[in-house]
Protein backbone atom coordinates (compact mmCIF):
# COMPACT_ATOMS: atom_id res chain seq x y z
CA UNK A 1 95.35 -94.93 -31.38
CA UNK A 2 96.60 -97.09 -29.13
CA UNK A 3 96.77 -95.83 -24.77
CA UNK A 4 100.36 -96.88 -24.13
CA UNK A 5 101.49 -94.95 -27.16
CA UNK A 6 99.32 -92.04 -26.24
CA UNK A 7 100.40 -91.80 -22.46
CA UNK A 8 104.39 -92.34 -23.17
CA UNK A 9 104.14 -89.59 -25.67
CA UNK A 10 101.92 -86.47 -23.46
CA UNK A 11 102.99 -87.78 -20.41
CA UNK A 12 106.33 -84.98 -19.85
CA UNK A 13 103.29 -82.60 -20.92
CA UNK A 14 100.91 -83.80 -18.39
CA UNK A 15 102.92 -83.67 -15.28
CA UNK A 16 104.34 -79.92 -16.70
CA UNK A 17 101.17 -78.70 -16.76
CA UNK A 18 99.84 -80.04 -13.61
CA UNK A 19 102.77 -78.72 -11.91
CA UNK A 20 101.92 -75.32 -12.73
CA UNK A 21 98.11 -75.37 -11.94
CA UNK A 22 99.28 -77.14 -8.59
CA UNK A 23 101.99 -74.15 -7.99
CA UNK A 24 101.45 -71.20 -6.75
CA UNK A 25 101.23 -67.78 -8.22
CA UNK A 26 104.88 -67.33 -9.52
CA UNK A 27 104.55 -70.81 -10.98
CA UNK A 28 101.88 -69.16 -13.34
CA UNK A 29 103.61 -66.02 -13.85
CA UNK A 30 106.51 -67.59 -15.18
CA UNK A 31 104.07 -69.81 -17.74
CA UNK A 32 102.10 -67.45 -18.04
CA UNK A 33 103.25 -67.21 -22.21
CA UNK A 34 102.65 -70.55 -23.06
CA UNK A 35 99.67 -71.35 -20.67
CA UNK A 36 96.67 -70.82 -23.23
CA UNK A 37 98.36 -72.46 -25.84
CA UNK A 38 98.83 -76.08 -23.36
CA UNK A 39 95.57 -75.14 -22.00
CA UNK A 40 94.22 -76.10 -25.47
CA UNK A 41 96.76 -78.71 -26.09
CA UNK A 42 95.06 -80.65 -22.72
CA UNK A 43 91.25 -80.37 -23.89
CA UNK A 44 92.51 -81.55 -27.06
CA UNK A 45 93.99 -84.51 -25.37
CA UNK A 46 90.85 -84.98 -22.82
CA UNK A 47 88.79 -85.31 -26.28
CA UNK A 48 90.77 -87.92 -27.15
CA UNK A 49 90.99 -89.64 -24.43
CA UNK A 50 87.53 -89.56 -24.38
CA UNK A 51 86.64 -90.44 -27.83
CA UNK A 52 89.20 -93.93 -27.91
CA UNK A 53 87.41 -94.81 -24.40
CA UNK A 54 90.89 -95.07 -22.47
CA UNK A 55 91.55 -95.44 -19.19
CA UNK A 56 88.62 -93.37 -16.90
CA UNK A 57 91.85 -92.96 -14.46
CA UNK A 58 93.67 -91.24 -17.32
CA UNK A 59 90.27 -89.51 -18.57
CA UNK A 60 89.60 -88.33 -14.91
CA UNK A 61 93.39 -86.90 -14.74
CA UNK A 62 93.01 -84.74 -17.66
CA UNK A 63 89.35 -83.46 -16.74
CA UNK A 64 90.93 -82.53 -13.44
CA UNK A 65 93.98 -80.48 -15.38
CA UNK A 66 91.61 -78.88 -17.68
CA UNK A 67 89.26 -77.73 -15.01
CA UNK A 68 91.79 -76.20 -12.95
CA UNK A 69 93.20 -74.96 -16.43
CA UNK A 70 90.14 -73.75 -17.06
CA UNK A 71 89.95 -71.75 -13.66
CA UNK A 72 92.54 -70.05 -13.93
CA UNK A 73 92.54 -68.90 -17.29
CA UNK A 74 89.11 -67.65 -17.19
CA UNK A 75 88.55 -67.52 -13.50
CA UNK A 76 88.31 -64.43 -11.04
CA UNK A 77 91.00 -62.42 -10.73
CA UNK A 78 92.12 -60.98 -7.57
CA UNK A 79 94.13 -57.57 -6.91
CA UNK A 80 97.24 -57.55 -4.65
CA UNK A 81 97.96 -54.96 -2.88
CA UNK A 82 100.67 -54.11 -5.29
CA UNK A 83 98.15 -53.65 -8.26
CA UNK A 84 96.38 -51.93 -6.49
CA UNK A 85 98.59 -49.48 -5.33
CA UNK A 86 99.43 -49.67 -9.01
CA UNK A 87 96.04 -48.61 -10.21
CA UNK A 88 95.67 -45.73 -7.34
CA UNK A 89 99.21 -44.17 -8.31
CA UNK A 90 99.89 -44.76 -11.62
CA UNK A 91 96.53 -45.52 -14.01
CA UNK A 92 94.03 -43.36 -12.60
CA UNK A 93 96.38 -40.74 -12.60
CA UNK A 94 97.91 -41.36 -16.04
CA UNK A 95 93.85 -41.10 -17.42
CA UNK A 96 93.06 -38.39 -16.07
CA UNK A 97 96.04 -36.40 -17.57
CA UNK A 98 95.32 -38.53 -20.87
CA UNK A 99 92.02 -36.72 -20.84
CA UNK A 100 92.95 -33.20 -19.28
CA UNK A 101 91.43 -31.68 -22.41
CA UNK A 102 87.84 -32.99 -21.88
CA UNK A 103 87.72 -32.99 -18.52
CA UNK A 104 88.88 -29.40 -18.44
CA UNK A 105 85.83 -28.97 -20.64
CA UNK A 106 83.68 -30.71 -18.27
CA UNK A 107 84.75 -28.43 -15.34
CA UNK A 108 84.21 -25.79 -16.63
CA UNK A 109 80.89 -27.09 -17.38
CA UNK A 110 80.15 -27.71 -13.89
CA UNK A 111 81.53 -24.88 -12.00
CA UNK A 112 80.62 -22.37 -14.78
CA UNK A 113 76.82 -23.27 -14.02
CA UNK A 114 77.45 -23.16 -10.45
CA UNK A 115 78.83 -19.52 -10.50
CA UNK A 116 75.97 -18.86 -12.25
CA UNK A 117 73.15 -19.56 -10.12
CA UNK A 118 75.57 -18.87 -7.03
CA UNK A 119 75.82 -15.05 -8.12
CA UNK A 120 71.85 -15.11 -9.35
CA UNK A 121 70.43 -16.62 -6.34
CA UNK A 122 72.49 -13.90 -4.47
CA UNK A 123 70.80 -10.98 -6.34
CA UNK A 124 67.50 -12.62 -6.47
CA UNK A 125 67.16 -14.78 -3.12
CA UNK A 126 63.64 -16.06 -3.66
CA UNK A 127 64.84 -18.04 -7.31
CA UNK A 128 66.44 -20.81 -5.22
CA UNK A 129 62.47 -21.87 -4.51
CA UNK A 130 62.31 -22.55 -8.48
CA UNK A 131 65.19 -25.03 -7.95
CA UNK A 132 64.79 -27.09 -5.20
CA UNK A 133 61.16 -27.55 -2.82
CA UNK A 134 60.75 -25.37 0.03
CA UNK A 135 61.31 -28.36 2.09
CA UNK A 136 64.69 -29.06 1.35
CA UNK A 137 65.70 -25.37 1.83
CA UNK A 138 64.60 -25.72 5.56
CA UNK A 139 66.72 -28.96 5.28
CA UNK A 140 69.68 -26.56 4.05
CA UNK A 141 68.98 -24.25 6.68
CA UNK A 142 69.07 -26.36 9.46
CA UNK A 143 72.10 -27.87 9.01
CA UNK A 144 74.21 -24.98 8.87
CA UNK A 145 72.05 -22.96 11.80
CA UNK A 146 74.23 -22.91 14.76
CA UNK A 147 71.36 -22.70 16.77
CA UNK A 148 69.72 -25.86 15.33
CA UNK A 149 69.92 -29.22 16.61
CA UNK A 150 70.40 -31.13 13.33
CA UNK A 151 73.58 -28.66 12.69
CA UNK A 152 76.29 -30.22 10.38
CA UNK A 153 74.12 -33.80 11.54
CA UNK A 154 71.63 -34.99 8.47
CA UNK A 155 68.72 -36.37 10.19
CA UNK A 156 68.60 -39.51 11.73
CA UNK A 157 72.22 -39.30 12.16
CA UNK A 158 73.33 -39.88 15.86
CA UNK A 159 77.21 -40.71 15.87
CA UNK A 160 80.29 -40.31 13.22
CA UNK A 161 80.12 -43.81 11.96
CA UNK A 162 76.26 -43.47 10.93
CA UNK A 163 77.02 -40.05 9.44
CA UNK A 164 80.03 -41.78 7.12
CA UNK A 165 77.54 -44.63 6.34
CA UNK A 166 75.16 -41.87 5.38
CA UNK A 167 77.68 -39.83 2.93
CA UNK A 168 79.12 -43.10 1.44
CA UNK A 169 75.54 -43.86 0.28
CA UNK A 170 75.00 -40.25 -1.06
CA UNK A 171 77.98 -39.58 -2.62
CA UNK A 172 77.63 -42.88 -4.24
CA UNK A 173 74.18 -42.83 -5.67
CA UNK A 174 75.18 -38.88 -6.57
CA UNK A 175 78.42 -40.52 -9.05
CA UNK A 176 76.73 -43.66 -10.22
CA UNK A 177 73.76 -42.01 -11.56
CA UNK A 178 75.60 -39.18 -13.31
CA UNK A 179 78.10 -42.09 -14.75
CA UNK A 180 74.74 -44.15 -15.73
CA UNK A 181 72.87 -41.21 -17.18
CA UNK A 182 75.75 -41.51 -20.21
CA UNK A 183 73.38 -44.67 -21.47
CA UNK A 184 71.49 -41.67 -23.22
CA UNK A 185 74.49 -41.18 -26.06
CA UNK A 186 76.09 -39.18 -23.13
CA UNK A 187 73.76 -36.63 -22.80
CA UNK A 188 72.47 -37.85 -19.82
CA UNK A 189 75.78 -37.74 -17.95
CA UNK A 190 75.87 -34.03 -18.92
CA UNK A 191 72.72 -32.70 -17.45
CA UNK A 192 73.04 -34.77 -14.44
CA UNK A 193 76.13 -32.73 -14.33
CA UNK A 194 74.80 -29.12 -14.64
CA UNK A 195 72.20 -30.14 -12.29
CA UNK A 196 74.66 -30.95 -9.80
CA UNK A 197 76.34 -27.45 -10.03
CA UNK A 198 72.85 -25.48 -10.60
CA UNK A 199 71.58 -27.01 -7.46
CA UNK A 200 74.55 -26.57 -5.64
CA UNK A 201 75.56 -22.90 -6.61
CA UNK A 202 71.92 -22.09 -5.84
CA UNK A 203 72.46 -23.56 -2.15
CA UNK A 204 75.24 -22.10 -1.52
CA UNK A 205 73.75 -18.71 -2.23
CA UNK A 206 70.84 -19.18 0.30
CA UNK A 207 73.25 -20.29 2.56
CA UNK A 208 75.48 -17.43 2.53
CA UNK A 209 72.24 -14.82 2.45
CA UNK A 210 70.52 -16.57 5.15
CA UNK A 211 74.06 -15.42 7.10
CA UNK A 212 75.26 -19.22 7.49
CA UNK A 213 78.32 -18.79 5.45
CA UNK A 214 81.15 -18.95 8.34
CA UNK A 215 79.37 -22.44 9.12
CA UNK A 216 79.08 -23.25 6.04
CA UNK A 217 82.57 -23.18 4.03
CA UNK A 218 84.68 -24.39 6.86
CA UNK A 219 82.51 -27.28 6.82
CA UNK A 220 82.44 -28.13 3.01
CA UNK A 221 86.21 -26.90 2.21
CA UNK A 222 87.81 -29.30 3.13
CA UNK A 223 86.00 -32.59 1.24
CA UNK A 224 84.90 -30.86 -1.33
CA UNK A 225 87.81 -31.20 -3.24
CA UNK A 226 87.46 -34.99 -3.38
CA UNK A 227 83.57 -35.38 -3.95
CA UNK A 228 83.13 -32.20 -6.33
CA UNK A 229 86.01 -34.19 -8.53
CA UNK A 230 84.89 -37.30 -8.50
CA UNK A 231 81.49 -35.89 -9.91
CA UNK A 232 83.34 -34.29 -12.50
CA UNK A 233 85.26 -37.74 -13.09
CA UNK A 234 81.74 -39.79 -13.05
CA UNK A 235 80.40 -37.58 -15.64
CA UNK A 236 83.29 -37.40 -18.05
CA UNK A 237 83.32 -41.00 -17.79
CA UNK A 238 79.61 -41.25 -18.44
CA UNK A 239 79.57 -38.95 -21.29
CA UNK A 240 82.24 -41.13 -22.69
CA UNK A 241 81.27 -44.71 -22.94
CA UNK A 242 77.19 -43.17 -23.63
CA UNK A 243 79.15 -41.05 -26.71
CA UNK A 244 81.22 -44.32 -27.89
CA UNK A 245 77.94 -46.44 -27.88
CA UNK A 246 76.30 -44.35 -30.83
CA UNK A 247 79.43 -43.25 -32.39
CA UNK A 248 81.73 -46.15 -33.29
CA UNK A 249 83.98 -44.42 -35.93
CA UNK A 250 83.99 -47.28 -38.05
CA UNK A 251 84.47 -50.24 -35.28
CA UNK A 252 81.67 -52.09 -34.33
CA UNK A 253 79.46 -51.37 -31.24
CA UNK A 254 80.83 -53.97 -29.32
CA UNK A 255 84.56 -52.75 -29.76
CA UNK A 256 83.51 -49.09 -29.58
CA UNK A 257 82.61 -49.45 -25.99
CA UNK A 258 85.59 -51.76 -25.49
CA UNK A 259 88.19 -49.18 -26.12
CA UNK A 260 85.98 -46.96 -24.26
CA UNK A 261 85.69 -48.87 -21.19
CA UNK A 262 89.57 -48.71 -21.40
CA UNK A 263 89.39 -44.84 -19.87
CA UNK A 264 85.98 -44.89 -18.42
CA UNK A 265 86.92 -48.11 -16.51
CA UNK A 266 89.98 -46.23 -14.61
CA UNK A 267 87.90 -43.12 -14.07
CA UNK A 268 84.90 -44.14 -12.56
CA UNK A 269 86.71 -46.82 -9.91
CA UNK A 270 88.90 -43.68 -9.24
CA UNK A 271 86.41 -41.63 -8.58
CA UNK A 272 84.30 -44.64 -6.17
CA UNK A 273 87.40 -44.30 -3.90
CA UNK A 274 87.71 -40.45 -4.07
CA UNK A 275 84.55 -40.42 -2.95
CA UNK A 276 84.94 -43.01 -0.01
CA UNK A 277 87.55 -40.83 0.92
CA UNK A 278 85.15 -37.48 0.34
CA UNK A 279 82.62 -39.59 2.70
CA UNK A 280 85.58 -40.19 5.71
CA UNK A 281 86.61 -36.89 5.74
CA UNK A 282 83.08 -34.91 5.62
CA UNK A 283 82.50 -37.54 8.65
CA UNK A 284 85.14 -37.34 10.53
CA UNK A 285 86.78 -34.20 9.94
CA UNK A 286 84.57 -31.57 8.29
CA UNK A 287 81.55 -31.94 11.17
CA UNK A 288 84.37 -30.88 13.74
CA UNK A 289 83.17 -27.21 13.97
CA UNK A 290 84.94 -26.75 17.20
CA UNK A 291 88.14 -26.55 15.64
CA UNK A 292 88.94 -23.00 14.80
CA UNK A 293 88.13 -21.51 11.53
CA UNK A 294 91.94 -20.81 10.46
CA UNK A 295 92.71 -25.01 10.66
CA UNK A 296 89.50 -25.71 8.85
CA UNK A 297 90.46 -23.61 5.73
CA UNK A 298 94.22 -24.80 6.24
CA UNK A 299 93.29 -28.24 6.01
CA UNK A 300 90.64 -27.82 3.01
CA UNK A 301 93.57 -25.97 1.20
CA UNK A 302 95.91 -28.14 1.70
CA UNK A 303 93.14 -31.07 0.87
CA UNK A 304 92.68 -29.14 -2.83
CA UNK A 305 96.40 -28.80 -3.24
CA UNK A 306 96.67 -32.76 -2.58
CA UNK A 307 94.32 -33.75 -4.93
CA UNK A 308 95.39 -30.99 -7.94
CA UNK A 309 99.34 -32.04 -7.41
CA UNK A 310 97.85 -36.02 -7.02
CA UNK A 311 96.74 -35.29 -10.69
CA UNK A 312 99.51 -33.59 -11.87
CA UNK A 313 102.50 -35.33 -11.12
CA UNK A 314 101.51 -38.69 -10.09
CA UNK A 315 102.37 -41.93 -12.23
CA UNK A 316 104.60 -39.80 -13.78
CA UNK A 317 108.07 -41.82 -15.33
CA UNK A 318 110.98 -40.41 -14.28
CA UNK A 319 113.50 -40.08 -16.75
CA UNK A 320 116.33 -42.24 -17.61
């Protein structure tokens, strides 16, 4: 093939091309149809540049457009802010209502065994021992003992910003191994999950007997309703990639847990920043026991109200 030939007739093609992977953003968006199909068309044409030996200008030209091709077909891709407003008002959402019938299994699940062992650690006090170590119940006790000095602080907790950084961490590990425990065909996820509400039924209970209750539920009202559903969220999500990984319904593995990802995806980066704002709140607003009791349970209503009418009507289309 001869290089004059070759140049006069890719050329046009050339300087299209590397006007779009030298643009900016809506550049791309607007080639955005055509742009794998020329992204193959200029390897193609580096290969034969290549394999005639032409020109190492014209060779080094279309390395450079099909590395920058290259980089931003397959590159990272970052989130605007309008995406992500997009994801946090419309997708996350629009799965959880997708899914309203097995996550309304799956909280049942969780506050069904935490009525449970609420009510029977109430009629039988000393059971909460067989649940958690007598060391953690002193833990319990402290924190919601008026007269303690570690009340509403965790230990080694001195200021609000160290107490955020504390419930970011254990609100994180709390959803990530619950989401992680689905590996196990799902099952995992699930008792993770009834854990959860066994152990915290059963605190709750010694709480209230031990006559910390009016310390106690003005504190956890009010961020509860974030972090209890995004457990519920982490476990559903969990129990649904672990279920798609053994049962494939006829697709292979690979695209089982592809169209799985699809909802679990959504759910559990929904429920990362439910929880981050779980973690700001318990920080800065739920350790504020000076406030009086009547704003406390106004604000944790209205904070459970929020988040059920969040899931209810948001991303909704309205109609034509």
């Amino acid at each position: 093939m001869n290089e004059q030939t070759f140049i006069r007739g890719r050329k046009k093609f050339w300087d299209e091309f590397e006007g779009v992977v030298n643009g900016g953003a809506k550049e791309i968006r607007a080639y955005a149809r055509r742009f794998p199909r020329s992204f193959r068309e200029i390897t193609q044409d580096l290969n034969t540049a290549k394999a005639h030996g032409f020109d190492p200008a014209l060779i080094n030209r279309l390395n450079y457009l099909a590395l920058e091709g290259n980089q931003i077909l397959y590159g990272g891709r970052t989130w605007s802010l309008k995406e992500a407003a997009g994801f946090v008002f419309r997708t996350f959402p629009q799965t959880v209502r997708a899914h309203w019938r097995g996550l309304g299994i799956t909280h049942l699940i969780f506050y069904g065994f935490g009525l449970f062992f609420f009510f029977l650690c109430l009629h039988f006090p000393s059971f909460v021992y067989e649940i958690m170590p007598e060391t953690q119940v002193t833990e319990l006790e402290n924190m919601y003992n008026p007269q303690s000095k570690y009340y509403l602080t965790p230990r080694d907790v001195s200021s609000d910003a160290d107490m955020f950084g504390f419930y970011i961490y254990n609100n994180i590990s709390i959803a990530f191994r619950t989401f992680a425990g689905g590996i196990l065909a799902g099952a995992g996820s699930l008792l993770i999950l009834c854990f959860n509400g066994i152990f915290l039924g059963a605190a709750a209970a010694h709480i209230v007997t031990r006559g910390f209750g009016s310390t106690f539920f003005p504190f956890i009202i009010a961020h509860s309703a974030f972090e209890l559903t995004a457990i519920v969220l982490s476990a559903q999500a969990g129990m649904l990639l672990g279920f798609r990984l053994f049962v494939t319904r006829g697709l292979s593995r690979r695209a089982s847990i592809r169209k799985a990802g699809k909802t679990a995806v959504p759910l559990i980066a929904g429920s990362a920043l439910l929880l981050v704002l779980a973690a700001v709140t318990e920080a800065f607003w739920s350790s504020r026991h000076l406030m009086p009791p009547a704003v406390r349970y106004g604000a944790g209503i209205a904070a459970w109200v929020l988040a059920a009418g969040f899931f209810t009507f948001a991303g909704r289309r309205k109609p034509r």
